[in-house]
C-alpha atoms as a PDB file:
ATOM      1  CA  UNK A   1    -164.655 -14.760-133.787  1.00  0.00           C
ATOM      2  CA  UNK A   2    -164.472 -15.220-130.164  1.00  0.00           C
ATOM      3  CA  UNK A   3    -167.072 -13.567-127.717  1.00  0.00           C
ATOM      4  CA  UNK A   4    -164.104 -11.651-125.646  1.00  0.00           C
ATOM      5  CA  UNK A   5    -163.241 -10.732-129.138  1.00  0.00           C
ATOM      6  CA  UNK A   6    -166.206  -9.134-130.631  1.00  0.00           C
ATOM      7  CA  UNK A   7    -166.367  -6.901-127.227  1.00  0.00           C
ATOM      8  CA  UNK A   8    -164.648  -3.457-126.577  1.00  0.00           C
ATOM      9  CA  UNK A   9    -161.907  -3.757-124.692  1.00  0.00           C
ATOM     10  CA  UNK A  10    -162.996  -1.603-121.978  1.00  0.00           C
ATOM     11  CA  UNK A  11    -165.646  -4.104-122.136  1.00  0.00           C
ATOM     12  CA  UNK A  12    -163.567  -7.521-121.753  1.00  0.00           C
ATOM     13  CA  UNK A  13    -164.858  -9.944-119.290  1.00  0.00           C
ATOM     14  CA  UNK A  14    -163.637 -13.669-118.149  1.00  0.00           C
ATOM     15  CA  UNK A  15    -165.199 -16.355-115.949  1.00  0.00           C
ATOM     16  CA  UNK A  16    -163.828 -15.775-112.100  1.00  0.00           C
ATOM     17  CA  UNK A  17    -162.740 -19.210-111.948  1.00  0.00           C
ATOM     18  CA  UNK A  18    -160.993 -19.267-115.032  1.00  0.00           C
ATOM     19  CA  UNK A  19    -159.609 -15.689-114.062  1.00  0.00           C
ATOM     20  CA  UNK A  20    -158.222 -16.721-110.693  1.00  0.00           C
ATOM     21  CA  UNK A  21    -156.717 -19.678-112.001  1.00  0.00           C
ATOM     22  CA  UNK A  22    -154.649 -17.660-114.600  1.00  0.00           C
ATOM     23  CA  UNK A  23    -153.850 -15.108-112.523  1.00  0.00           C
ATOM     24  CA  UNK A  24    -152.679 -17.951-109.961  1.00  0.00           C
ATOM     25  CA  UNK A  25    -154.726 -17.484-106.793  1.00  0.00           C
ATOM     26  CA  UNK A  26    -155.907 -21.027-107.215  1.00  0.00           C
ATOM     27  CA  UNK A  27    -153.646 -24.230-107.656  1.00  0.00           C
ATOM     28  CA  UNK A  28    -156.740 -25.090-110.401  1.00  0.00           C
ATOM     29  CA  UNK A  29    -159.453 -24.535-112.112  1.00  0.00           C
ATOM     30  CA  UNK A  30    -161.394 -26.844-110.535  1.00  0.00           C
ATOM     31  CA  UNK A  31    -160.066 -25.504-106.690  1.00  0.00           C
ATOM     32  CA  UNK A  32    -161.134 -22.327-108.216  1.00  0.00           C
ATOM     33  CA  UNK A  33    -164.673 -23.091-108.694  1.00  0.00           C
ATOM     34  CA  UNK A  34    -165.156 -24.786-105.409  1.00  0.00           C
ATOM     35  CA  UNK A  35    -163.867 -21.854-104.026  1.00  0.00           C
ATOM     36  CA  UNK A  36    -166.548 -19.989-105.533  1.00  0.00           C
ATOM     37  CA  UNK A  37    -168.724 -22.134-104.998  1.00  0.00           C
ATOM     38  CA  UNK A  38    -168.198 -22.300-100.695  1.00  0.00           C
ATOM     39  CA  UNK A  39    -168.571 -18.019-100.898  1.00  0.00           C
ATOM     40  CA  UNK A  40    -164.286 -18.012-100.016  1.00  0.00           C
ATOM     41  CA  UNK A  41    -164.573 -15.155-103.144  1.00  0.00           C
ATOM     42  CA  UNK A  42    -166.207 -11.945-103.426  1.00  0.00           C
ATOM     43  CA  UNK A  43    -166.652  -9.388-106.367  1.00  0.00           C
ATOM     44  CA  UNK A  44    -167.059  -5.261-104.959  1.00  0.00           C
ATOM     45  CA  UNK A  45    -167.900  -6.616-101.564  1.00  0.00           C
ATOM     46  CA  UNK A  46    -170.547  -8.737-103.024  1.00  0.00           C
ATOM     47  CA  UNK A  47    -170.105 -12.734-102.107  1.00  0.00           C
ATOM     48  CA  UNK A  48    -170.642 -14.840-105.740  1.00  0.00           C
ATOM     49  CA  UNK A  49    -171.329 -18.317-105.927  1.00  0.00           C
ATOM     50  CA  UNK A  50    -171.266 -19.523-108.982  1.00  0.00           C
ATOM     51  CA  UNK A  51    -167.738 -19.995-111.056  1.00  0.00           C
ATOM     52  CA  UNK A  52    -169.458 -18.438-114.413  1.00  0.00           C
ATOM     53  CA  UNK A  53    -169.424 -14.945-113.051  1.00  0.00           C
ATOM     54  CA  UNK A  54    -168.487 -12.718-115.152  1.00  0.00           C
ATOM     55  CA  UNK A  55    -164.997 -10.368-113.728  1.00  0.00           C
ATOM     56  CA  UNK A  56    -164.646  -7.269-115.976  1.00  0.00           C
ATOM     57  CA  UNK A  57    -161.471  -4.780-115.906  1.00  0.00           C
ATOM     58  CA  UNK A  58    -161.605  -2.681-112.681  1.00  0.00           C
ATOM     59  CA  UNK A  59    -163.357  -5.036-110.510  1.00  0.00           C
ATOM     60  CA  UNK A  60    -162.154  -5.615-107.002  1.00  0.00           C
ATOM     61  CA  UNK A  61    -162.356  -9.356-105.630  1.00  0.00           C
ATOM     62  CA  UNK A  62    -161.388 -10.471-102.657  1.00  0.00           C
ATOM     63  CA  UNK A  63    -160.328 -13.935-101.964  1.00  0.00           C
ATOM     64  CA  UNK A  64    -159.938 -15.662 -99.074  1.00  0.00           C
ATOM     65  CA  UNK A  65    -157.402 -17.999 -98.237  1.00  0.00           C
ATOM     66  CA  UNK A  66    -155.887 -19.926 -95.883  1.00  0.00           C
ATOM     67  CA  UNK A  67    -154.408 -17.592 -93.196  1.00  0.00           C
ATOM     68  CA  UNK A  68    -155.585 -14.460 -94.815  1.00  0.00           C
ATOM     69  CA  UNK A  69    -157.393 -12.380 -97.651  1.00  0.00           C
ATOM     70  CA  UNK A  70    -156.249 -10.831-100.421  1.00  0.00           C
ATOM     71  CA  UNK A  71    -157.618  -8.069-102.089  1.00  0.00           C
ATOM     72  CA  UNK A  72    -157.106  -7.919-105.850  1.00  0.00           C
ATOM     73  CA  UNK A  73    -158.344  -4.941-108.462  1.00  0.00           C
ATOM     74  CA  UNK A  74    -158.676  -7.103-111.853  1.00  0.00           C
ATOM     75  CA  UNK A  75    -156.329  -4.896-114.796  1.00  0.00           C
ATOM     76  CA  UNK A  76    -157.056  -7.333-117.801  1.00  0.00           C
ATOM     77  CA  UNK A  77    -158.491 -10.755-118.448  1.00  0.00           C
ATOM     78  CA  UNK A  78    -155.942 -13.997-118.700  1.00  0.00           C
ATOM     79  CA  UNK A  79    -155.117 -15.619-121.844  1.00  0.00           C
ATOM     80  CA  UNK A  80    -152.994 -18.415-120.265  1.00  0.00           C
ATOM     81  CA  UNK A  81    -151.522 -19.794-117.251  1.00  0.00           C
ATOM     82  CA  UNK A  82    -148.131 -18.666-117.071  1.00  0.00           C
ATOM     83  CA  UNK A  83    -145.394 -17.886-115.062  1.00  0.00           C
ATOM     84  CA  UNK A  84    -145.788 -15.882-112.247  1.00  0.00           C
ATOM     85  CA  UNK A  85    -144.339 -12.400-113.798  1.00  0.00           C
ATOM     86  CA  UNK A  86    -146.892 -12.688-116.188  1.00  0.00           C
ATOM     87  CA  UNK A  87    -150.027 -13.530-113.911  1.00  0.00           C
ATOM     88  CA  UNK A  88    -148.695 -10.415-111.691  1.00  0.00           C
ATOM     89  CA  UNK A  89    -149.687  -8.341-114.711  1.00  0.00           C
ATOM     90  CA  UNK A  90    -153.023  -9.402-114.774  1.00  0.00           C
ATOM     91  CA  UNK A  91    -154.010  -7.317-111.140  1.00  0.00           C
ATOM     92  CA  UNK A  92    -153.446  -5.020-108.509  1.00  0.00           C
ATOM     93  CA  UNK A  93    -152.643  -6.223-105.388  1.00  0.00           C
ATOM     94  CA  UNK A  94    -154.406  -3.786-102.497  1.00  0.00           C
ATOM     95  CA  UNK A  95    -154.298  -6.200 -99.452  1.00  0.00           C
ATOM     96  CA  UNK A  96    -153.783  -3.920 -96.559  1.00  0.00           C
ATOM     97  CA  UNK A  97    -150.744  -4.679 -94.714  1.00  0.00           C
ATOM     98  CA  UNK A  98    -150.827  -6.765 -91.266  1.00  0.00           C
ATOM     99  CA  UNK A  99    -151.128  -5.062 -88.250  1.00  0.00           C
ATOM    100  CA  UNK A 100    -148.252  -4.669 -85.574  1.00  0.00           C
ATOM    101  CA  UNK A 101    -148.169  -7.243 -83.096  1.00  0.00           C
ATOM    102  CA  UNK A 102    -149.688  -5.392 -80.568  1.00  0.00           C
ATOM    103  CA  UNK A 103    -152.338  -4.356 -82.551  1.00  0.00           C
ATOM    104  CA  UNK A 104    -154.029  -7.402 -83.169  1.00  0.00           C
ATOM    105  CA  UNK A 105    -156.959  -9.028 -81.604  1.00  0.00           C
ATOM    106  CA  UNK A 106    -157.086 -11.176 -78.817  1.00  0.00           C
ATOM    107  CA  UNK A 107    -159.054 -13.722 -81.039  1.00  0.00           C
ATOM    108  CA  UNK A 108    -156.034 -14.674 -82.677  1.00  0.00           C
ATOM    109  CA  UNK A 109    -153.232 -17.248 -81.815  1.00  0.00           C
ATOM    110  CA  UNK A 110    -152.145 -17.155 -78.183  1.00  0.00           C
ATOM    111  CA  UNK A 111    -148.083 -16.913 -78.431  1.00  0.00           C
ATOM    112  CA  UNK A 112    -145.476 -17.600 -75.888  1.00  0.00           C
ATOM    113  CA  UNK A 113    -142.896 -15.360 -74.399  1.00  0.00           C
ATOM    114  CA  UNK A 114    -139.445 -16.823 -76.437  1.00  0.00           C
ATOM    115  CA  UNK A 115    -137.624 -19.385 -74.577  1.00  0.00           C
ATOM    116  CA  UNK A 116    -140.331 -20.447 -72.216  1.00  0.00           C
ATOM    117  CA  UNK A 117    -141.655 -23.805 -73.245  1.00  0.00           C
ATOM    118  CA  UNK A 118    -143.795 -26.631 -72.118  1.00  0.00           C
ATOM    119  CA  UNK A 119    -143.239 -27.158 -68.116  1.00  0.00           C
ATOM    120  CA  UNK A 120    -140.946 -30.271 -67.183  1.00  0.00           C
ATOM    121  CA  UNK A 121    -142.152 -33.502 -65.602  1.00  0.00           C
ATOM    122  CA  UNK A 122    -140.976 -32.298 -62.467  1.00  0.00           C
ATOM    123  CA  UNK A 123    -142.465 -28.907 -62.702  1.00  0.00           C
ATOM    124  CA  UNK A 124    -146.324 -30.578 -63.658  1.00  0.00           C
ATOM    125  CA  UNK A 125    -145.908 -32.598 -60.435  1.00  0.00           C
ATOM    126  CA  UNK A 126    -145.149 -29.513 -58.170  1.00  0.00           C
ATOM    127  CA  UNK A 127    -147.804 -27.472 -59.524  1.00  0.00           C
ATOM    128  CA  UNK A 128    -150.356 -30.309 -59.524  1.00  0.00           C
ATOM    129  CA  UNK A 129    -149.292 -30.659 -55.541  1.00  0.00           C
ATOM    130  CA  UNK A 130    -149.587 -26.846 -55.358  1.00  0.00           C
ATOM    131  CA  UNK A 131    -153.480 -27.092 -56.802  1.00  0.00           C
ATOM    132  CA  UNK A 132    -153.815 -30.273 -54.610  1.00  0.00           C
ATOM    133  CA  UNK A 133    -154.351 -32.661 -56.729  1.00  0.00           C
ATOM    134  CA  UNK A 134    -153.486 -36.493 -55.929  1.00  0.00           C
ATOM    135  CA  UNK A 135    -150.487 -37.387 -57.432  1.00  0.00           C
ATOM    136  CA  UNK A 136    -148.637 -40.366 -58.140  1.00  0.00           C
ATOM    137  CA  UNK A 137    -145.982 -39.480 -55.097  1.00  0.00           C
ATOM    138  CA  UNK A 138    -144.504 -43.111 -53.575  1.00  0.00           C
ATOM    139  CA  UNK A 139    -144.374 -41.708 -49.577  1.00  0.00           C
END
């Protein structure tokens, strides 16, 4: 008899990396562990390093990825890897929405007003007179 088995189920717990890569937050198992491993993951607000942790039902992890992170309550340990319906049922996704636009910091991406691009040849050359810089003008 298995480990998970022989425990309660109230009591069920999984390896985070394995957990994450059934539940699909990782690509892989291996991606999963390194994850771990560089702190991107964190168990009830507490950063864990090593891929063997333990996750048990109700615990909250929070993983970061590329452009954002996602906040995840753990409902019941993975069996397999399958399709994404069936890793959906495996947590609870919490992420707080995104803020409004105007809400966000000023650490973020600077963004252009639509339909103003990059300044023209021309338009570099007049601006680089304006600041006087020498230019390339043939007079």
């Amino acid at each position: 008899m298995a480990r998970d088995e022989e425990q309660p189920a109230g009591q069920a717990r999984q390896r985070i990396d394995k957990w994450l890569f059934f539940a699909r937050l990782r690509k892989s198992r291996s991606l999963a562990a390194k994850s771990v491993e560089a702190g991107d993951v964190r168990v009830n607000g507490a950063p864990v390093r090593q891929p063997s942790h333990a996750l048990r039902i109700g615990d909250v992890v929070t993983v970061s990825l590329d452009r954002h992170d996602m906040v995840v309550k753990v409902l019941q340990p993975g069996e397999r890897r399958g399709p994404y319906e069936e890793a959906r049922l495996l947590y609870h996704d919490m992420t707080p929405p995104p803020l409004p636009r105007e809400e966000r910091s000023l650490f973020e991406q600077a963004t252009r007003e639509r339909g103003t691009g990059r300044p023209t040849k021309r338009e570099r050359r007049e601006t680089d007179r304006l600041q006087g810089f020498p230019g390339d003008d043939v007079d």
